[in-house]
N, C-alpha and C. Protein backbone atom coordinates (compact mmCIF):
# COMPACT_ATOMS: atom_id res chain seq x y z
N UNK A 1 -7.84 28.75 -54.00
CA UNK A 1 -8.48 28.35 -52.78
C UNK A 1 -8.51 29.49 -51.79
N UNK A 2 -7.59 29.71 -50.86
CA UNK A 2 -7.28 30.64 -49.88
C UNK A 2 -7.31 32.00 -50.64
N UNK A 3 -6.16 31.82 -51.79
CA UNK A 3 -5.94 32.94 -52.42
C UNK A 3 -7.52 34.05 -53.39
N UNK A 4 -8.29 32.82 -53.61
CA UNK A 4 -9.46 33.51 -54.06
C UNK A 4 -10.01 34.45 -53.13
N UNK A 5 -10.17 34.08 -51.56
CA UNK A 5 -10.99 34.64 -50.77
C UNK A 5 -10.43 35.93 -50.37
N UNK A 6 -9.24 35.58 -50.22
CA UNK A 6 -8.38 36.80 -49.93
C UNK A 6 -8.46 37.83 -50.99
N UNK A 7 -8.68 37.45 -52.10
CA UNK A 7 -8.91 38.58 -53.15
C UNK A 7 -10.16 39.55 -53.20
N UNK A 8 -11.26 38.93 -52.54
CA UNK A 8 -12.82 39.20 -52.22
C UNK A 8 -12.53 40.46 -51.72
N UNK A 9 -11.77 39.55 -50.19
CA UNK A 9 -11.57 40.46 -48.95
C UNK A 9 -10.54 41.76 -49.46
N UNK A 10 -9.71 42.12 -50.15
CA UNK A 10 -9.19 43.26 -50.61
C UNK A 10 -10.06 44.29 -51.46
N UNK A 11 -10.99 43.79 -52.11
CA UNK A 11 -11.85 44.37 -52.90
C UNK A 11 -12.80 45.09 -52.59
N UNK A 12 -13.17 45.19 -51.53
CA UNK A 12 -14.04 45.21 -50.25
C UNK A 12 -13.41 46.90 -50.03
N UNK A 13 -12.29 47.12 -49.66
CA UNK A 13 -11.02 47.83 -49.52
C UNK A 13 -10.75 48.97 -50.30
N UNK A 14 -10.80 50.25 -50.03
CA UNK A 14 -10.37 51.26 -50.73
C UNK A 14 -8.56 50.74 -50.68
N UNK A 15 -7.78 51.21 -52.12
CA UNK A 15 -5.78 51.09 -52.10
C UNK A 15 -5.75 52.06 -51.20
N UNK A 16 -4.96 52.13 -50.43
CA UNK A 16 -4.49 53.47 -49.51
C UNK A 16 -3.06 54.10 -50.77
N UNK A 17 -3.41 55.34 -50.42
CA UNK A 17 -2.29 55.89 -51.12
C UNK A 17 -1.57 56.17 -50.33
N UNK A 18 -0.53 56.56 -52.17
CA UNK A 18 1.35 56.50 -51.51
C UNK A 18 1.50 57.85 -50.25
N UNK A 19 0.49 59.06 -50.42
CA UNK A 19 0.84 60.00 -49.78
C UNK A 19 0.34 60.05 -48.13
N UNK A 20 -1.01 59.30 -47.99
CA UNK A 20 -1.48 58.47 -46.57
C UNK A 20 -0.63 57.40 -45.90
N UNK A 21 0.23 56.52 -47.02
CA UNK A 21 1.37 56.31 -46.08
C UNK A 21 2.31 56.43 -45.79
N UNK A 22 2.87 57.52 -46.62
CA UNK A 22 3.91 58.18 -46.20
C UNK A 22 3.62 59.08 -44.60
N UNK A 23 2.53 59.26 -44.52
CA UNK A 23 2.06 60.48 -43.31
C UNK A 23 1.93 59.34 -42.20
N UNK A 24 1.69 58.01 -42.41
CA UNK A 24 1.25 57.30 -41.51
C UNK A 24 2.63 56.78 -41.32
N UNK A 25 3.75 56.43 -41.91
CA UNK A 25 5.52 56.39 -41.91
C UNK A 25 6.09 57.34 -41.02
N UNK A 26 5.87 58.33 -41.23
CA UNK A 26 6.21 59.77 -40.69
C UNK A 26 6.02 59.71 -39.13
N UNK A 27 4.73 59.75 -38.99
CA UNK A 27 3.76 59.65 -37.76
C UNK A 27 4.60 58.37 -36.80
N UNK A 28 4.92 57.46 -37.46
CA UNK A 28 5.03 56.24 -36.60
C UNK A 28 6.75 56.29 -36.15
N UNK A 29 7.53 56.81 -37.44
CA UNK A 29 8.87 57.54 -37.24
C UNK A 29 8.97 58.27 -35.83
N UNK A 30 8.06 58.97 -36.14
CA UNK A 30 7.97 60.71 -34.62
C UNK A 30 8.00 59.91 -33.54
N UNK A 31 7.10 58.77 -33.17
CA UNK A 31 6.53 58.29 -32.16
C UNK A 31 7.94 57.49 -31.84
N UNK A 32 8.58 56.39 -32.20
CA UNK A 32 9.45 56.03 -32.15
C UNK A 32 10.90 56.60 -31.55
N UNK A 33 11.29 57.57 -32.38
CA UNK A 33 12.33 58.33 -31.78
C UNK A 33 12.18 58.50 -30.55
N UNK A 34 10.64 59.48 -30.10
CA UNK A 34 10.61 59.56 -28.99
C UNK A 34 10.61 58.97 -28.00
N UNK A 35 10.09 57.64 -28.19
CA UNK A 35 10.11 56.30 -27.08
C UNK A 35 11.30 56.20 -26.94
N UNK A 36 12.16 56.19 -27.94
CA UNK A 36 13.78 55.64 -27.72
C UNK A 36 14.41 56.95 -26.99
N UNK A 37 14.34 58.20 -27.37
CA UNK A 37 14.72 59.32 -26.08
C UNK A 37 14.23 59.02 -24.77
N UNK A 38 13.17 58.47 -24.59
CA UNK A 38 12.30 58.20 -23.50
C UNK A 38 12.93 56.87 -22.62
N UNK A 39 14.19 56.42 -23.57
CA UNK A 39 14.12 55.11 -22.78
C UNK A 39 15.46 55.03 -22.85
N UNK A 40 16.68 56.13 -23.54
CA UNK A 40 17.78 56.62 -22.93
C UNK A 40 17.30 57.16 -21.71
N UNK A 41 17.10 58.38 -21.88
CA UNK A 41 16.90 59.55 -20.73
C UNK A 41 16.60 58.16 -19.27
N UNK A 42 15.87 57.53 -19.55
CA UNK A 42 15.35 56.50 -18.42
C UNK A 42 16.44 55.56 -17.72
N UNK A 43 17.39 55.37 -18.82
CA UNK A 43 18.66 54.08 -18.89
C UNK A 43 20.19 55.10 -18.16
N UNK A 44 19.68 56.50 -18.24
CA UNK A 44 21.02 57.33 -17.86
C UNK A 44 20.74 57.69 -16.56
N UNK A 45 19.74 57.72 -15.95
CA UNK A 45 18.75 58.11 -14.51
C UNK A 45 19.58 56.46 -13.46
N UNK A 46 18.90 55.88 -14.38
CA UNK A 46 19.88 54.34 -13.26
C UNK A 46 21.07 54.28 -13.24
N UNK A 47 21.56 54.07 -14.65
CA UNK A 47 23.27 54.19 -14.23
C UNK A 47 24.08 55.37 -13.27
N UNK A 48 23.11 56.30 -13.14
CA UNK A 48 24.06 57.24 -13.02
C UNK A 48 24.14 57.01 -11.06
N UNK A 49 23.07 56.93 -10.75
CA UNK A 49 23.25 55.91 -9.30
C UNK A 49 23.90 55.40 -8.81
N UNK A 50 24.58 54.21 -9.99
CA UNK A 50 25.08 53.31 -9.35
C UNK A 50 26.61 53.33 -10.03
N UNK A 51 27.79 52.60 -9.25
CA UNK A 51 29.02 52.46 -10.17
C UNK A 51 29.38 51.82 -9.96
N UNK A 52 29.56 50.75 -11.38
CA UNK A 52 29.71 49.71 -11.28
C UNK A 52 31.37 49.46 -11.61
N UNK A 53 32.12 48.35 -11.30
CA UNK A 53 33.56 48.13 -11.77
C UNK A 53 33.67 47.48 -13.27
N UNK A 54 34.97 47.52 -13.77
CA UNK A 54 34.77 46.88 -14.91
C UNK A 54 34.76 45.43 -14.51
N UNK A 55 34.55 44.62 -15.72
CA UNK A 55 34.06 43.05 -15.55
C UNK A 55 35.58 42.55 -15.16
N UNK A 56 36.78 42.70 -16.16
CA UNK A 56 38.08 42.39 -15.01
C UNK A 56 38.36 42.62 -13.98
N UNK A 57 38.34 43.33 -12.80
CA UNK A 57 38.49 44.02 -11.72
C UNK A 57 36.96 42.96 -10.70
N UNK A 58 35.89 42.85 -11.23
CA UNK A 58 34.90 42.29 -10.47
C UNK A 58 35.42 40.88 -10.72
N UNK A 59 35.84 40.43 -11.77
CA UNK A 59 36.34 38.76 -11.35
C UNK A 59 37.37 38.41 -11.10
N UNK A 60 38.37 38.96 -10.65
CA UNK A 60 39.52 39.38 -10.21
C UNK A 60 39.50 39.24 -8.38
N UNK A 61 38.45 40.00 -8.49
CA UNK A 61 38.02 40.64 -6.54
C UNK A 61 37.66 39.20 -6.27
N UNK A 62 36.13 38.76 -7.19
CA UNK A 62 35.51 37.45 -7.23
C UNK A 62 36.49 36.13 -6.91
N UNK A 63 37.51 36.31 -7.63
CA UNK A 63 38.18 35.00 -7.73
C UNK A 63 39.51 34.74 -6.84
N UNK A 64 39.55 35.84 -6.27
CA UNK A 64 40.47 36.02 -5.10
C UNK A 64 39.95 35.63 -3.75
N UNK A 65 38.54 36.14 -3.60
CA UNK A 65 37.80 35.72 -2.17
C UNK A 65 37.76 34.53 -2.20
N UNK A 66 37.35 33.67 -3.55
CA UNK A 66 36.90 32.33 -3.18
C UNK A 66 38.06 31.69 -3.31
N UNK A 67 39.40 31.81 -3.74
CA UNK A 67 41.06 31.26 -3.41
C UNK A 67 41.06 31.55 -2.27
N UNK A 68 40.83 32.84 -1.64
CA UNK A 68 41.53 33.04 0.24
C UNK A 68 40.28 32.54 1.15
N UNK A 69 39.18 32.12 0.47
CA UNK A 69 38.57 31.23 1.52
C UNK A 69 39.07 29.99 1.55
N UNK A 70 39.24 29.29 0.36
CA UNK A 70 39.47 27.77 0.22
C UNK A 70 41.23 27.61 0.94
N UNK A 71 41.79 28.57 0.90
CA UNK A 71 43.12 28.58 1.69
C UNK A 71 42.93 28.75 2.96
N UNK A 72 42.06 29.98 3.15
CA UNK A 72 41.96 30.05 4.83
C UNK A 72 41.12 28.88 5.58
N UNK A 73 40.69 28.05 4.64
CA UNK A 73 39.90 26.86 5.77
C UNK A 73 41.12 25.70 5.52
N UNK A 74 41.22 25.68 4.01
CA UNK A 74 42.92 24.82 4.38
C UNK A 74 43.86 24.71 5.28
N UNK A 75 44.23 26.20 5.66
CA UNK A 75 45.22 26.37 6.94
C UNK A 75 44.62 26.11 8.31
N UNK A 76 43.67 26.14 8.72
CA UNK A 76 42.65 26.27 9.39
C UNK A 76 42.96 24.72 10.17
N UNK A 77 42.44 24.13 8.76
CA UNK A 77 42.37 22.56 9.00
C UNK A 77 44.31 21.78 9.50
N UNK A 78 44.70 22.89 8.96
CA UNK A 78 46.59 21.92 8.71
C UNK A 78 46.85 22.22 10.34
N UNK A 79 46.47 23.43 10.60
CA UNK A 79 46.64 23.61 11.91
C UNK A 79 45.92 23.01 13.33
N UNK A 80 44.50 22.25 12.98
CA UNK A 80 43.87 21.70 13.39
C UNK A 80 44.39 20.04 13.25
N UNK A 81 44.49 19.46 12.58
CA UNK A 81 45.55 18.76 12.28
C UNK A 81 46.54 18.41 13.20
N UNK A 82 47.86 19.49 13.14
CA UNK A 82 48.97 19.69 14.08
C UNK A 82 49.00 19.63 15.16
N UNK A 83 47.66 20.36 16.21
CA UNK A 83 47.68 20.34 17.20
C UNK A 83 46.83 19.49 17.77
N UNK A 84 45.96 18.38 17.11
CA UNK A 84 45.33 17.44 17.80
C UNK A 84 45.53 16.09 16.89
N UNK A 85 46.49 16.15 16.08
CA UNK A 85 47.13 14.68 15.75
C UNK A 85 46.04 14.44 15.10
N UNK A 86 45.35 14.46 14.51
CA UNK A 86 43.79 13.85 13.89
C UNK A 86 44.02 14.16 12.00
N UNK A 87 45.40 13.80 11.87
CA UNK A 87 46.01 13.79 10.26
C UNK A 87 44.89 13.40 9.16
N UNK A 88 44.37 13.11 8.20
CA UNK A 88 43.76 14.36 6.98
C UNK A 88 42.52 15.09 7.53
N UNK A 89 41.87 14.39 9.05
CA UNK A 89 40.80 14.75 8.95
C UNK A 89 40.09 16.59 8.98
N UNK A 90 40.94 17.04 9.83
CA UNK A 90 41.01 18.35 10.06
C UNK A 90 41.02 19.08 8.81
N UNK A 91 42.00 18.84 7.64
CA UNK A 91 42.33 19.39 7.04
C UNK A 91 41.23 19.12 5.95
N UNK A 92 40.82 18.29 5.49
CA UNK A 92 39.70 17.88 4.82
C UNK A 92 38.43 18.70 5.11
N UNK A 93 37.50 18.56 6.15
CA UNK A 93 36.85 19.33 6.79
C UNK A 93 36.66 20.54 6.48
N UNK A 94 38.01 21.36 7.24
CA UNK A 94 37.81 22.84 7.04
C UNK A 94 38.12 23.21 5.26
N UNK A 95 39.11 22.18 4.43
CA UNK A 95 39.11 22.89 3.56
C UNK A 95 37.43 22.92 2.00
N UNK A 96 37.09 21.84 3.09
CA UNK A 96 35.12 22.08 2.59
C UNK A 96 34.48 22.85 3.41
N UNK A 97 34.75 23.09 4.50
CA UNK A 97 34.29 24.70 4.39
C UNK A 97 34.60 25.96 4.27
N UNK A 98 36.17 25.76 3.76
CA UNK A 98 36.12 26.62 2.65
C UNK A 98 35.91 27.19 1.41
N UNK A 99 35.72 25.89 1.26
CA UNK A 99 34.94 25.94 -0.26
C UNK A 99 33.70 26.42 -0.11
N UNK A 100 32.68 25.91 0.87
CA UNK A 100 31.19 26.18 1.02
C UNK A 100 31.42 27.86 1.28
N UNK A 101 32.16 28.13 2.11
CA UNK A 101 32.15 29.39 2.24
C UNK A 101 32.54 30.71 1.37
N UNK A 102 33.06 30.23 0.67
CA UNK A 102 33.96 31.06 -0.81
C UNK A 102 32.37 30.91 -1.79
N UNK A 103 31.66 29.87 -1.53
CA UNK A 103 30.85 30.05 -2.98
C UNK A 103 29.45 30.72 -2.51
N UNK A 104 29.70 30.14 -1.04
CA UNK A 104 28.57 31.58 -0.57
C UNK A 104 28.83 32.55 -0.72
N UNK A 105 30.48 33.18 -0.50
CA UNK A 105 30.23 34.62 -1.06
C UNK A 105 29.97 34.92 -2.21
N UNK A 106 30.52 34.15 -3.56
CA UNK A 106 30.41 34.04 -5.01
C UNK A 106 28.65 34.56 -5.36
N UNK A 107 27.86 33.79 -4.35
CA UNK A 107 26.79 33.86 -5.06
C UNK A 107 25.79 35.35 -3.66
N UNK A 108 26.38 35.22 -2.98
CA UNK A 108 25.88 36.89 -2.29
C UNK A 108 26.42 38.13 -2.83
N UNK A 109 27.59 37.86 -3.34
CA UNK A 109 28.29 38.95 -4.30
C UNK A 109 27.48 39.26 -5.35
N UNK A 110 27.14 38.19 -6.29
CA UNK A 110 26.24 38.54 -7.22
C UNK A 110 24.88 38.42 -7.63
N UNK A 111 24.20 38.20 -6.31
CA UNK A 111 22.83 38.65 -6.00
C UNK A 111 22.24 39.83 -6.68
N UNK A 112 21.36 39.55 -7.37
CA UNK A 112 20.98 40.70 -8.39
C UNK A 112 19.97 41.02 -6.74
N UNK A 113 19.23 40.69 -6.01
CA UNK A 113 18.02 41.58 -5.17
C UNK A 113 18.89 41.78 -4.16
N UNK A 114 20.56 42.60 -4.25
CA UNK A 114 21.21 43.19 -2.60
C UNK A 114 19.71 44.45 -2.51
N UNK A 115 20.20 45.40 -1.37
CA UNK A 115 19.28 45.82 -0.94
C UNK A 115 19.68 47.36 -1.25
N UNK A 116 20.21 47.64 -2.47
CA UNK A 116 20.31 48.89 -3.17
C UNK A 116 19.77 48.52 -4.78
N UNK A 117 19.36 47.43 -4.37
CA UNK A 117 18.50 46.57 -6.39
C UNK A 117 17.26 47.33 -6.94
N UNK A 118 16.92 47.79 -7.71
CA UNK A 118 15.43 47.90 -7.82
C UNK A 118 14.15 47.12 -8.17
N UNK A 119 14.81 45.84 -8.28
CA UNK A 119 14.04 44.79 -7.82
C UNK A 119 14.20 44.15 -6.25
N UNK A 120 14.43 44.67 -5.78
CA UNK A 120 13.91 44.93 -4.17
C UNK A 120 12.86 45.26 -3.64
N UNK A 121 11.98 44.09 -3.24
CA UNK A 121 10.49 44.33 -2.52
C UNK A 121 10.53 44.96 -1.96
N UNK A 122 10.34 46.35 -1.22
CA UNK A 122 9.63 47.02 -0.02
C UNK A 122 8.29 47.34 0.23
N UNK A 123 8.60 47.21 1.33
CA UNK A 123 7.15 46.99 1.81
C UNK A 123 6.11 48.36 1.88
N UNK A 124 4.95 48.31 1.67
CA UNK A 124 4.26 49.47 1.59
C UNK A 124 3.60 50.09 2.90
């Protein structure tokens, strides 16, 4: 069925030889390498810009801000609390906005568009 037509359509067709594709192997080899030099050389130009920490040390930093926020609105609140008699409410309160505030930094910390990104719009 299929296979008949397809046989037409080859016949039609000079075989390419083994030595035309070896040159056309070759050719496509050359081109290759060079894209991939082309796209180190490109990948060592950015990094070298920027320096980044290792991934322990960044969630480490990460996971410390958002503990000393959720503590510092805790205390916040215990002390708010203490001095106006208004027992869990204070403490409740601030320690949600410490939380809100710890995960805002979480997620401004790792904002891929800060404003040293190169996906950073500027304007023309």
């Amino acid at each position: 069925m299929s296979g008949g037509a397809r046989k037409d359509e080859d016949q039609g067709s000079p075989p390419a030889s083994d030595a035309a594709l070896s040159a056309r192997l070759e050719r496509l080899g050359e081109r290759l390498a060079k894209a991939g030099e082309n796209r180190a050389a490109e990948a060592n130009e950015r990094d070298r810009g920027r320096v980044d920490p290792s991934a322990w040390a960044r969630g480490f930093r990460l996971s410390s801000e958002f503990v000393g926020a959720v503590l510092v609105g805790a205390g916040l609140g215990f002390l708010v609390d203490h001095y106006l008699r208004v027992s869990p409410g204070g403490l409740i309160v601030f320690t949600l906005l410490g939380f809100a505030a710890g995960v805002l930094n979480l997620i401004r910390a790792n904002n891929p568009r800060g404003p040293d990104s190169p996906t950073q719009r500027r304007p023309d």
